[in-house]
PDB file of N, CA and C in Angstrom:
ATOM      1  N   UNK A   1      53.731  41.404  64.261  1.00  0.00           N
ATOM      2  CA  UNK A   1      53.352  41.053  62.908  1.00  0.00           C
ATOM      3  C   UNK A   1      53.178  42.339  62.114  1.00  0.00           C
ATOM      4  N   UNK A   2      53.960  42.606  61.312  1.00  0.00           N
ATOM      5  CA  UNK A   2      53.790  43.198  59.966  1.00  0.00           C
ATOM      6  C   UNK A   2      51.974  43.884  59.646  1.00  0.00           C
ATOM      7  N   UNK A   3      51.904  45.010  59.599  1.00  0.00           N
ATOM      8  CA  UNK A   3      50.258  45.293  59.161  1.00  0.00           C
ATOM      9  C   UNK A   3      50.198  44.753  57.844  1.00  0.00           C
ATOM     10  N   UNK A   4      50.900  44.467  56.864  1.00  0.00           N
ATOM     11  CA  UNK A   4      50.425  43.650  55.967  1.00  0.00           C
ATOM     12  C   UNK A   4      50.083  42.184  55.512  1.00  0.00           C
ATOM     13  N   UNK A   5      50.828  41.636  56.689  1.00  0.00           N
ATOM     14  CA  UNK A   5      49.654  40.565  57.131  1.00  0.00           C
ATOM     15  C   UNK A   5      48.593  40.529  58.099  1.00  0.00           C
ATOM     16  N   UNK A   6      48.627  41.113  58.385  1.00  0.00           N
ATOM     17  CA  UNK A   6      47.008  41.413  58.866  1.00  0.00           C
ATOM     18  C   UNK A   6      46.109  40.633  58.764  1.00  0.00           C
ATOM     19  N   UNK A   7      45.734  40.539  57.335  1.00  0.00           N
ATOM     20  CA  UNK A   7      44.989  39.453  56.503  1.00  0.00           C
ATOM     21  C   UNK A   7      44.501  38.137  56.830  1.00  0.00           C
ATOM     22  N   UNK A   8      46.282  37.746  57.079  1.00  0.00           N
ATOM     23  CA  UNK A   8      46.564  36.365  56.896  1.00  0.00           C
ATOM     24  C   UNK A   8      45.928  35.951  58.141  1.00  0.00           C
ATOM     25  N   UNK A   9      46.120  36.839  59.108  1.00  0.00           N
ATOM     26  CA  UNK A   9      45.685  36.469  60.841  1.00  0.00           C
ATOM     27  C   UNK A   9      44.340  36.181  60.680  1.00  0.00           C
ATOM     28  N   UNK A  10      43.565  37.053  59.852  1.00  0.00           N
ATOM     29  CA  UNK A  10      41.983  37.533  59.983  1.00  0.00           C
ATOM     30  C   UNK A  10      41.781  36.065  59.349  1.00  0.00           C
ATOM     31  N   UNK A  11      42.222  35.878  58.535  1.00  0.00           N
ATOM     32  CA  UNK A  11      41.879  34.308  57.823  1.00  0.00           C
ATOM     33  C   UNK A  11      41.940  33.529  57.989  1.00  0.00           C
ATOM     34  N   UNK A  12      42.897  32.975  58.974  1.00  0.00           N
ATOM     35  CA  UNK A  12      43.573  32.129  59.933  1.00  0.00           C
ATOM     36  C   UNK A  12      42.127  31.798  61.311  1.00  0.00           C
ATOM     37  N   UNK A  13      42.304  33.408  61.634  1.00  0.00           N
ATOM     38  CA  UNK A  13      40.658  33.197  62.751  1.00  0.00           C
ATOM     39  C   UNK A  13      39.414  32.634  62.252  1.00  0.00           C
ATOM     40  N   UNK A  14      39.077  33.184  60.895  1.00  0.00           N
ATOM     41  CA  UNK A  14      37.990  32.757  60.202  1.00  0.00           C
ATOM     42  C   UNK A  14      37.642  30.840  60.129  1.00  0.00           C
ATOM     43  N   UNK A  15      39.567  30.464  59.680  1.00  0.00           N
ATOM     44  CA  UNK A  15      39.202  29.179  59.547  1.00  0.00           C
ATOM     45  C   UNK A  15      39.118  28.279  60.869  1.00  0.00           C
ATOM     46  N   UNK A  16      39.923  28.934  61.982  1.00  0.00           N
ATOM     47  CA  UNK A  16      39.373  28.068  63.175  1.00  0.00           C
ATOM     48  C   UNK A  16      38.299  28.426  63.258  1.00  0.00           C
ATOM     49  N   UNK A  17      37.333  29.524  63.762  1.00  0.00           N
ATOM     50  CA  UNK A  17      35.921  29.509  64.338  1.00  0.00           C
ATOM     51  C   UNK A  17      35.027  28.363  63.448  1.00  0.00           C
ATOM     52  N   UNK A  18      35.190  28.416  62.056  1.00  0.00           N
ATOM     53  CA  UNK A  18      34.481  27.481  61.320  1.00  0.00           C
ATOM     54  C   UNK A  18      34.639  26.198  61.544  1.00  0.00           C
ATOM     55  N   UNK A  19      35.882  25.839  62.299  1.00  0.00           N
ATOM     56  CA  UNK A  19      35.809  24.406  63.347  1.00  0.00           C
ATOM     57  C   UNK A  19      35.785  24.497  64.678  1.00  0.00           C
ATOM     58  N   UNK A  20      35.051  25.755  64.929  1.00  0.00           N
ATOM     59  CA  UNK A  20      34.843  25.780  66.115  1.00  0.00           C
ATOM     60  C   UNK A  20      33.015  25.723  66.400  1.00  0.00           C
ATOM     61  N   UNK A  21      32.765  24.561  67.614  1.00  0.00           N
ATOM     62  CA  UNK A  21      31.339  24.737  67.599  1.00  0.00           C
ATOM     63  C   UNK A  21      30.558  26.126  68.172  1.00  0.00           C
ATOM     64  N   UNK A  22      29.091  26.263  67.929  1.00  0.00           N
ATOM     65  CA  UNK A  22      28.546  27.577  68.183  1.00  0.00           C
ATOM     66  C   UNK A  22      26.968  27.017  68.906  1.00  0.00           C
ATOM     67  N   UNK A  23      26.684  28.466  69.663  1.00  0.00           N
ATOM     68  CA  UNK A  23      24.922  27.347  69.914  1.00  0.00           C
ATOM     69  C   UNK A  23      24.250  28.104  69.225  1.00  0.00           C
ATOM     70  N   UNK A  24      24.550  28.475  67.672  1.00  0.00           N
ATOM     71  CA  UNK A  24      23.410  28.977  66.944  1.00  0.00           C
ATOM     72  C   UNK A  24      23.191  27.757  65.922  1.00  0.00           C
ATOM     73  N   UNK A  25      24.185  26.733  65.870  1.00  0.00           N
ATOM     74  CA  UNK A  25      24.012  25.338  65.329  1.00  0.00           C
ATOM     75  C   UNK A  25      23.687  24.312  66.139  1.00  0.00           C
ATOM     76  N   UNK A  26      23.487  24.719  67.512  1.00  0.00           N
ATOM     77  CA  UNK A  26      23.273  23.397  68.621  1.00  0.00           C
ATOM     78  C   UNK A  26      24.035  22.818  69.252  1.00  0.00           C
ATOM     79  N   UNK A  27      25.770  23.720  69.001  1.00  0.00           N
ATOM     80  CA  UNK A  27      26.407  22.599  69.243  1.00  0.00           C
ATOM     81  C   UNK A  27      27.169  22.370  68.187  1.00  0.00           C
ATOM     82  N   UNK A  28      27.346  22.412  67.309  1.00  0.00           N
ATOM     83  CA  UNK A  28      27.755  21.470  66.375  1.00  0.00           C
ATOM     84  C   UNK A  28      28.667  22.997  65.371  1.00  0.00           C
ATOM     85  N   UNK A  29      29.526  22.656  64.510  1.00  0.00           N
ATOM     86  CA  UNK A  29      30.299  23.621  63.773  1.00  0.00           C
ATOM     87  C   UNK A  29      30.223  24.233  62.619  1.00  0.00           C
ATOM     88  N   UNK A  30      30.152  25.227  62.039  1.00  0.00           N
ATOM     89  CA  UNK A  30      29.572  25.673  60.679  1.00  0.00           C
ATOM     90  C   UNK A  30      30.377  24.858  59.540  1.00  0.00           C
ATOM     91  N   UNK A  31      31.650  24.130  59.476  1.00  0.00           N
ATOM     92  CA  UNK A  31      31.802  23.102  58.555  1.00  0.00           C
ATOM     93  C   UNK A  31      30.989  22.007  58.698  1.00  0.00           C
ATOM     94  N   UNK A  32      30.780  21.336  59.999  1.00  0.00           N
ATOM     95  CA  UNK A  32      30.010  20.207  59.813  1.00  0.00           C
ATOM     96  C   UNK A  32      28.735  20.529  59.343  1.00  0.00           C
ATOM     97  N   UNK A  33      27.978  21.514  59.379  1.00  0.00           N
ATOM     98  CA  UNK A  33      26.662  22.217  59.144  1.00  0.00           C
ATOM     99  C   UNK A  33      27.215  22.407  57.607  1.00  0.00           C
ATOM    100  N   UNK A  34      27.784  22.560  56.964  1.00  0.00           N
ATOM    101  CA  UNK A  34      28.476  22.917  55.463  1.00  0.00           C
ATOM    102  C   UNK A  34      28.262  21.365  55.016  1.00  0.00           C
ATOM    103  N   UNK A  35      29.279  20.509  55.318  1.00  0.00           N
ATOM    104  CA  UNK A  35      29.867  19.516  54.682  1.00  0.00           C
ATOM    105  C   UNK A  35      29.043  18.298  54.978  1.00  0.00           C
ATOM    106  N   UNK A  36      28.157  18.519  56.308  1.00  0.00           N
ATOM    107  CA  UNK A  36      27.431  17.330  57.070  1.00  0.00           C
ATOM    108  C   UNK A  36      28.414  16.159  57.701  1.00  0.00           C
ATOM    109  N   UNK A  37      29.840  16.599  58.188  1.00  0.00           N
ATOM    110  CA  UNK A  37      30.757  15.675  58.726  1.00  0.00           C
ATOM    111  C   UNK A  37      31.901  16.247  59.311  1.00  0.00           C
ATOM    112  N   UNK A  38      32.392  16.011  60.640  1.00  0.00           N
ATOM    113  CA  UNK A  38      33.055  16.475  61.308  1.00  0.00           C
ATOM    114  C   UNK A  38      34.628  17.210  61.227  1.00  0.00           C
ATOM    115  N   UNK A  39      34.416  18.184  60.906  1.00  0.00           N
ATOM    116  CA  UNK A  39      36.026  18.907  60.779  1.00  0.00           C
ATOM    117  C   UNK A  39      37.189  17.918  61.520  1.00  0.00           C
ATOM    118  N   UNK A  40      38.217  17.700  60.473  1.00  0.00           N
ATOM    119  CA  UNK A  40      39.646  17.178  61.532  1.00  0.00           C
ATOM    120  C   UNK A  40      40.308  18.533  61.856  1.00  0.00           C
ATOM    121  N   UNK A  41      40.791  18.327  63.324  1.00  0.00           N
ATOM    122  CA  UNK A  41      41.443  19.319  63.471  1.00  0.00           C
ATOM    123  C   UNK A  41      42.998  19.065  64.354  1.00  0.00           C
ATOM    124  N   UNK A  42      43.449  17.592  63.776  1.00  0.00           N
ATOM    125  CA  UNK A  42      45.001  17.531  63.682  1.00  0.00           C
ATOM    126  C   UNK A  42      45.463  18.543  63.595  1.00  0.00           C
ATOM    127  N   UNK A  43      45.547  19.008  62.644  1.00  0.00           N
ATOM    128  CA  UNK A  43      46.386  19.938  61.953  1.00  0.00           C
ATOM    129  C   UNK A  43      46.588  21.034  62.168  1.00  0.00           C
ATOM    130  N   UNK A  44      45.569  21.546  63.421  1.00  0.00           N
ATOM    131  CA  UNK A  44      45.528  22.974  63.495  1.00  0.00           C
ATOM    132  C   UNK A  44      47.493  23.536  64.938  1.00  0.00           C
ATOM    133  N   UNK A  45      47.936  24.661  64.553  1.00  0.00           N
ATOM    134  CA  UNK A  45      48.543  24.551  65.100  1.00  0.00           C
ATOM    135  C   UNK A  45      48.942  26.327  65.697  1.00  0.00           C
ATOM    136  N   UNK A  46      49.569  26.742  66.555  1.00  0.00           N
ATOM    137  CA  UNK A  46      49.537  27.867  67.517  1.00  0.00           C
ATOM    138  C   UNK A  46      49.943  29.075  66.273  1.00  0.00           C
ATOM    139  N   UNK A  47      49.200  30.086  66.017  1.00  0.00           N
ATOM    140  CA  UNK A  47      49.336  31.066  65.269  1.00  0.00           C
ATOM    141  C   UNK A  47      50.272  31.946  65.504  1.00  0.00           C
ATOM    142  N   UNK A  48      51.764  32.152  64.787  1.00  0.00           N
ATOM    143  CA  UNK A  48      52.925  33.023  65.402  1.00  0.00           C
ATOM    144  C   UNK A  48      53.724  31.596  65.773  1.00  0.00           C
ATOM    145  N   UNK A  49      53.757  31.050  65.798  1.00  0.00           N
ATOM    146  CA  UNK A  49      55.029  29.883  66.156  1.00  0.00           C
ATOM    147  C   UNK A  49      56.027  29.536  65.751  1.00  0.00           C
ATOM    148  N   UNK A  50      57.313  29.837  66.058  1.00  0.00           N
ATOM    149  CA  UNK A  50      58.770  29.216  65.657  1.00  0.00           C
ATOM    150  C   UNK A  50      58.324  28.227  64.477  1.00  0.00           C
ATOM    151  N   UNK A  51      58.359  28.288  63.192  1.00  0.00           N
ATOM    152  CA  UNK A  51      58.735  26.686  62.332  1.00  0.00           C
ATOM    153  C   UNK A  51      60.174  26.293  61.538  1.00  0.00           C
ATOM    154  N   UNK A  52      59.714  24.852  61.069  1.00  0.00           N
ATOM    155  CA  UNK A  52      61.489  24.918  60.648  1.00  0.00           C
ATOM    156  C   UNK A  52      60.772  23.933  59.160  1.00  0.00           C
ATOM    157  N   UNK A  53      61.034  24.976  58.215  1.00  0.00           N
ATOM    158  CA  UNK A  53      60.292  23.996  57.036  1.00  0.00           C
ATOM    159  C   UNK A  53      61.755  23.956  56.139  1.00  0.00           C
ATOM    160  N   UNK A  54      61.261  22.332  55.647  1.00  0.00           N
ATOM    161  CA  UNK A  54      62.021  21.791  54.902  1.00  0.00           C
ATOM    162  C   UNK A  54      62.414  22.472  53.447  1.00  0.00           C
ATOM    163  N   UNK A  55      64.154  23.060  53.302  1.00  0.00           N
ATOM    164  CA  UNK A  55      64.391  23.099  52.287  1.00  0.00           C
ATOM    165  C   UNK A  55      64.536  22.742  51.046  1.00  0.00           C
ATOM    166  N   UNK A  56      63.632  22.987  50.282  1.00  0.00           N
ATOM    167  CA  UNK A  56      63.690  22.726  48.389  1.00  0.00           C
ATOM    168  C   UNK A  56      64.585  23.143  47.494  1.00  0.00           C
ATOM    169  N   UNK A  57      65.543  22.322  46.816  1.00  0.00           N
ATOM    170  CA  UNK A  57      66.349  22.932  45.826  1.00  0.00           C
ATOM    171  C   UNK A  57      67.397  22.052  45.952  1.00  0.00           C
ATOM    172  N   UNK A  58      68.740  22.647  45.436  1.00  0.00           N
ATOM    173  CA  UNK A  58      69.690  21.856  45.825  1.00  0.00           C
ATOM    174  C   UNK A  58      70.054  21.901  47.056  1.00  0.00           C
ATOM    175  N   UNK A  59      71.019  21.182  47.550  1.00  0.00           N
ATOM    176  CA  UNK A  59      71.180  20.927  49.027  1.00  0.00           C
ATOM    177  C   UNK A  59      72.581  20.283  49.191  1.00  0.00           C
ATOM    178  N   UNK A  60      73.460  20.875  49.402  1.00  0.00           N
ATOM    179  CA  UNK A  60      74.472  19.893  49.497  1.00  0.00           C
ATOM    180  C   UNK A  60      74.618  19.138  50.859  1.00  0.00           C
ATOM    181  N   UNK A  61      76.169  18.411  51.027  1.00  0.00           N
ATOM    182  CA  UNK A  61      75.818  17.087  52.183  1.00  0.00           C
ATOM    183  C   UNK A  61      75.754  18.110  53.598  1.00  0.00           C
ATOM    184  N   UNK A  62      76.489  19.085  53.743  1.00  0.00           N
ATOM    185  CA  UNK A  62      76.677  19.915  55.078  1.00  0.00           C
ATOM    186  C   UNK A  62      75.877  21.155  55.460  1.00  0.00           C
ATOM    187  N   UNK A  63      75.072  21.330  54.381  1.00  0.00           N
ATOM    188  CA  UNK A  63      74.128  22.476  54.231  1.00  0.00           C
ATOM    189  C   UNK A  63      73.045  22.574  55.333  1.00  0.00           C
ATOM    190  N   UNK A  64      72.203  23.785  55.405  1.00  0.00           N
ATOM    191  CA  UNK A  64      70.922  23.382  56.183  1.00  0.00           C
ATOM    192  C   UNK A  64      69.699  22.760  55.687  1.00  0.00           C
ATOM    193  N   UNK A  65      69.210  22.085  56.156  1.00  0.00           N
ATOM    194  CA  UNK A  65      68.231  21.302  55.225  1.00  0.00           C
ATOM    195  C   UNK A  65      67.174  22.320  56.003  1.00  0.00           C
ATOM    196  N   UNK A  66      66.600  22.953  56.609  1.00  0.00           N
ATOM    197  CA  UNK A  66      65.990  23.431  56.880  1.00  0.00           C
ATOM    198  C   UNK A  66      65.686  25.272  57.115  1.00  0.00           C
ATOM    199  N   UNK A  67      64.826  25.972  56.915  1.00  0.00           N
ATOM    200  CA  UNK A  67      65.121  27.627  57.469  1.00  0.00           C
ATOM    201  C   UNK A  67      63.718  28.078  58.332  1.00  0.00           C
ATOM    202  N   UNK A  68      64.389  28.743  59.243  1.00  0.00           N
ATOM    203  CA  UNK A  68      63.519  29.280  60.130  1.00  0.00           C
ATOM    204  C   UNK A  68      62.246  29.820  59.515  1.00  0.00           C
ATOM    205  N   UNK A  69      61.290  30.268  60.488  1.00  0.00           N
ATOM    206  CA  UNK A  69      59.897  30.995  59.747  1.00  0.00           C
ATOM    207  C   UNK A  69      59.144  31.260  60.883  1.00  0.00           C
ATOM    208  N   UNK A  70      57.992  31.820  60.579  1.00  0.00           N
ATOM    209  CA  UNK A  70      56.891  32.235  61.571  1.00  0.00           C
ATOM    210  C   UNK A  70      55.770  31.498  60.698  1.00  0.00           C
ATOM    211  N   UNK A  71      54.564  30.752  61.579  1.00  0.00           N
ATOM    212  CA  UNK A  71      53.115  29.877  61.011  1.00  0.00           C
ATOM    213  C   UNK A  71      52.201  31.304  61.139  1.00  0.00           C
ATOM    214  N   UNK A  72      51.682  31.841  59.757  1.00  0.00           N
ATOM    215  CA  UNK A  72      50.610  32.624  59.847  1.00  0.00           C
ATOM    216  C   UNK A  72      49.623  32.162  58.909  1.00  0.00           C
ATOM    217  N   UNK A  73      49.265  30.808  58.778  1.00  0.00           N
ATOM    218  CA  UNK A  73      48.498  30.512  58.275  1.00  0.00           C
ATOM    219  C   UNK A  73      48.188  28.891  57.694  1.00  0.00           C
ATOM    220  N   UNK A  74      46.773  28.739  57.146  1.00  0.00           N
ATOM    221  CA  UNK A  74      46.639  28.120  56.558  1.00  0.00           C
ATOM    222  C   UNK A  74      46.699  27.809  55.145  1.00  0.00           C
ATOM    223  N   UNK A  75      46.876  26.872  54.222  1.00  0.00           N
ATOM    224  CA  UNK A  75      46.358  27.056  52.541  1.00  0.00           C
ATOM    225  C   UNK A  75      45.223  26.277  52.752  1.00  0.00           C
ATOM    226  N   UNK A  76      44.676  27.275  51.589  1.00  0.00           N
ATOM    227  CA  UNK A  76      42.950  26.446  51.059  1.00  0.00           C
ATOM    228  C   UNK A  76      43.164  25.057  50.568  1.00  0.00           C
ATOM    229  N   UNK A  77      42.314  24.313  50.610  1.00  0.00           N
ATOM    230  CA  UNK A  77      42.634  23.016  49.821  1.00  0.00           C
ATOM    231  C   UNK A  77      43.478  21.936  49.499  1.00  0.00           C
ATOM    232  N   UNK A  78      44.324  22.425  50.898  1.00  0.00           N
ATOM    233  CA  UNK A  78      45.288  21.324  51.381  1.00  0.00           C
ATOM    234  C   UNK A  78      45.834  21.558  52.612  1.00  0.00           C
ATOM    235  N   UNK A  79      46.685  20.009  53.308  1.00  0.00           N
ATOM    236  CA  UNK A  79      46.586  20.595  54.210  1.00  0.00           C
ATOM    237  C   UNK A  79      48.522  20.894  54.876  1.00  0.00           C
ATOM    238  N   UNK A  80      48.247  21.913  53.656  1.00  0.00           N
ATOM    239  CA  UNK A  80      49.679  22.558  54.004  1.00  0.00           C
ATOM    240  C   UNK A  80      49.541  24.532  54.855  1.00  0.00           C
ATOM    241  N   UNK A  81      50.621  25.005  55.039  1.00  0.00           N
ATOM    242  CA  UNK A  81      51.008  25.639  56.001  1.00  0.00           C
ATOM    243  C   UNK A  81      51.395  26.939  54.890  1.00  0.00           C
ATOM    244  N   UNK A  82      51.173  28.310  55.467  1.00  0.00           N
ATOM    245  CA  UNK A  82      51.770  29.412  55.135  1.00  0.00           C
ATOM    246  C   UNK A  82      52.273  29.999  56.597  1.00  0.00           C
ATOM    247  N   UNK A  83      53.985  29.750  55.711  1.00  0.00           N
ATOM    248  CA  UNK A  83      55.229  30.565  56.758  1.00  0.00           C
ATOM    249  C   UNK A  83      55.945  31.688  56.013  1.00  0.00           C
ATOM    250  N   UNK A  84      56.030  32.265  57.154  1.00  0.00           N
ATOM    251  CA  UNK A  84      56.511  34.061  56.586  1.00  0.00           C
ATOM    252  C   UNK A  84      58.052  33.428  56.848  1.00  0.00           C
ATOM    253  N   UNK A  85      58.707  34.115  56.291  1.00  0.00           N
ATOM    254  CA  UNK A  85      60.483  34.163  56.543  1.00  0.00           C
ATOM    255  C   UNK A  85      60.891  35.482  57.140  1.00  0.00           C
ATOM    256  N   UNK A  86      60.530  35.679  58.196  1.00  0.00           N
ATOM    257  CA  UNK A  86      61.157  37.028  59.014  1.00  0.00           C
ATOM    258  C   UNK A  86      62.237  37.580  58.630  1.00  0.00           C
ATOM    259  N   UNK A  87      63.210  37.152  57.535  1.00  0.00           N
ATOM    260  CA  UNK A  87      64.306  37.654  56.825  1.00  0.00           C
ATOM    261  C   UNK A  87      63.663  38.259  55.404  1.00  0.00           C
ATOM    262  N   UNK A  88      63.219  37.768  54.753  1.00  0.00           N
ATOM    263  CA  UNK A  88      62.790  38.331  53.207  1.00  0.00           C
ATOM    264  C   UNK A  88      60.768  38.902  53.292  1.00  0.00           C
ATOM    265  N   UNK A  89      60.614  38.522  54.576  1.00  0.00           N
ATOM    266  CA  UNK A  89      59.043  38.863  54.359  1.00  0.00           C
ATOM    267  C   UNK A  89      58.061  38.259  53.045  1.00  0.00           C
ATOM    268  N   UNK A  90      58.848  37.180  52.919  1.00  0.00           N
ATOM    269  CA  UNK A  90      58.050  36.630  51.942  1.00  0.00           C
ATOM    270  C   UNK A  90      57.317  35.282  52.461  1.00  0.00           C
ATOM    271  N   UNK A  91      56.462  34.868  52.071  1.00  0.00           N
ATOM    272  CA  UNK A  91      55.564  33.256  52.554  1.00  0.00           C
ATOM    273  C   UNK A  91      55.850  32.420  51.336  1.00  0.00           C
ATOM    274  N   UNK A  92      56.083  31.332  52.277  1.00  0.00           N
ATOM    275  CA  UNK A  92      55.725  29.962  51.675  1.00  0.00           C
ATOM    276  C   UNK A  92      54.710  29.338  51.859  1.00  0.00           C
ATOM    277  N   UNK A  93      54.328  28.654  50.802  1.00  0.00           N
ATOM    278  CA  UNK A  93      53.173  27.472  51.316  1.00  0.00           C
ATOM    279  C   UNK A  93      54.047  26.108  51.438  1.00  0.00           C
ATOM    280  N   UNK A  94      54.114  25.620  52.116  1.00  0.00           N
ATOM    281  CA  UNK A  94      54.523  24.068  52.762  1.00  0.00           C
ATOM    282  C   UNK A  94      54.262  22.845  53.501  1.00  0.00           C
ATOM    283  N   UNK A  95      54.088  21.671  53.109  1.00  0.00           N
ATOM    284  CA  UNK A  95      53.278  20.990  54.255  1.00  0.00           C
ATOM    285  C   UNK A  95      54.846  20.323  54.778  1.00  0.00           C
ATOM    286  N   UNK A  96      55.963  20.748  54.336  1.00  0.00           N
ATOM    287  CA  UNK A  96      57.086  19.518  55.252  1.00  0.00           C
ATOM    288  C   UNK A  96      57.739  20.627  56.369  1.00  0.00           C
ATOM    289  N   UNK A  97      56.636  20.628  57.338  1.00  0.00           N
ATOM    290  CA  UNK A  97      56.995  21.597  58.556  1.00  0.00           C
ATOM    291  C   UNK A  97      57.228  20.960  59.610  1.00  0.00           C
ATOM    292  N   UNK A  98      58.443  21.658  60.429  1.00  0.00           N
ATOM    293  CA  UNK A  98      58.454  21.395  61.995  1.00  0.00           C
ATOM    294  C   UNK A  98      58.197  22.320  63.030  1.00  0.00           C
ATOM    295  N   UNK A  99      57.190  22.260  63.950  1.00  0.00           N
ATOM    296  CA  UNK A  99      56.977  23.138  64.776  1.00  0.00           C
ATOM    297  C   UNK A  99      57.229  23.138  65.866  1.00  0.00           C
ATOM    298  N   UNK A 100      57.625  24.610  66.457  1.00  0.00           N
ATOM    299  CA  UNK A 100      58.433  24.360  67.691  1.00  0.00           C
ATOM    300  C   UNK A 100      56.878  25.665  68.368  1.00  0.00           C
ATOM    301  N   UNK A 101      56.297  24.946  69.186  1.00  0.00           N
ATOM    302  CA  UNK A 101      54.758  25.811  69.864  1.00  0.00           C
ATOM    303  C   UNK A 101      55.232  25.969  71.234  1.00  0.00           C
ATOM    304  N   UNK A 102      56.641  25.933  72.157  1.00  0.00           N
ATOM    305  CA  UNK A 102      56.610  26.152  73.250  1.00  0.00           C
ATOM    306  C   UNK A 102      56.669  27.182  73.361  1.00  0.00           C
TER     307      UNK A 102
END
């Protein structure tokens, strides 16, 4: 990973431990201690992982509907995905992802 995401990792850790339980709460997780109700954690998925998010734009019939990426993250306030493009080093935010975690 790139030292300039860096960041993204550190933020990424931040938001699992906060659904992760602790015994300075008893047990219980600093969101549910926040929100008073149990974090979902569907969604959480292997940090660095192969994805294949769905292409936006035009598209013709033989095209790829999809482009490779790396998962380094979460977005705030929804529950979509930030993927780097190991070709342009740029991120997307996306929730129409496929992940490949083997």
């Amino acid at each position: 990973m790139p030292v300039v995401f860096w960041g993204e990792a550190v933020v990424t850790t931040v938001y699992i431990l906060n659904r992760s339980s602790t015994k300075a709460l008893n047990g219980r997780t600093p969101y549910e201690a926040w929100h008073g109700r149990k974090p979902a954690v569907s969604h959480l998925r292997v940090f660095g992982c192969l994805t294949f998010g769905k292409e936006l734009g035009h598209i013709d019939k033989l095209d790829d509907r999809s482009t490779p990426g790396v998962f380094i993250g979460y977005a705030e306030g929804s529950k979509a995905y930030h993927i780097l493009d190991p070709e342009t080093y740029r991120v997307r935010t996306t929730h129409d992802v496929v992940f490949d975690e083997g």
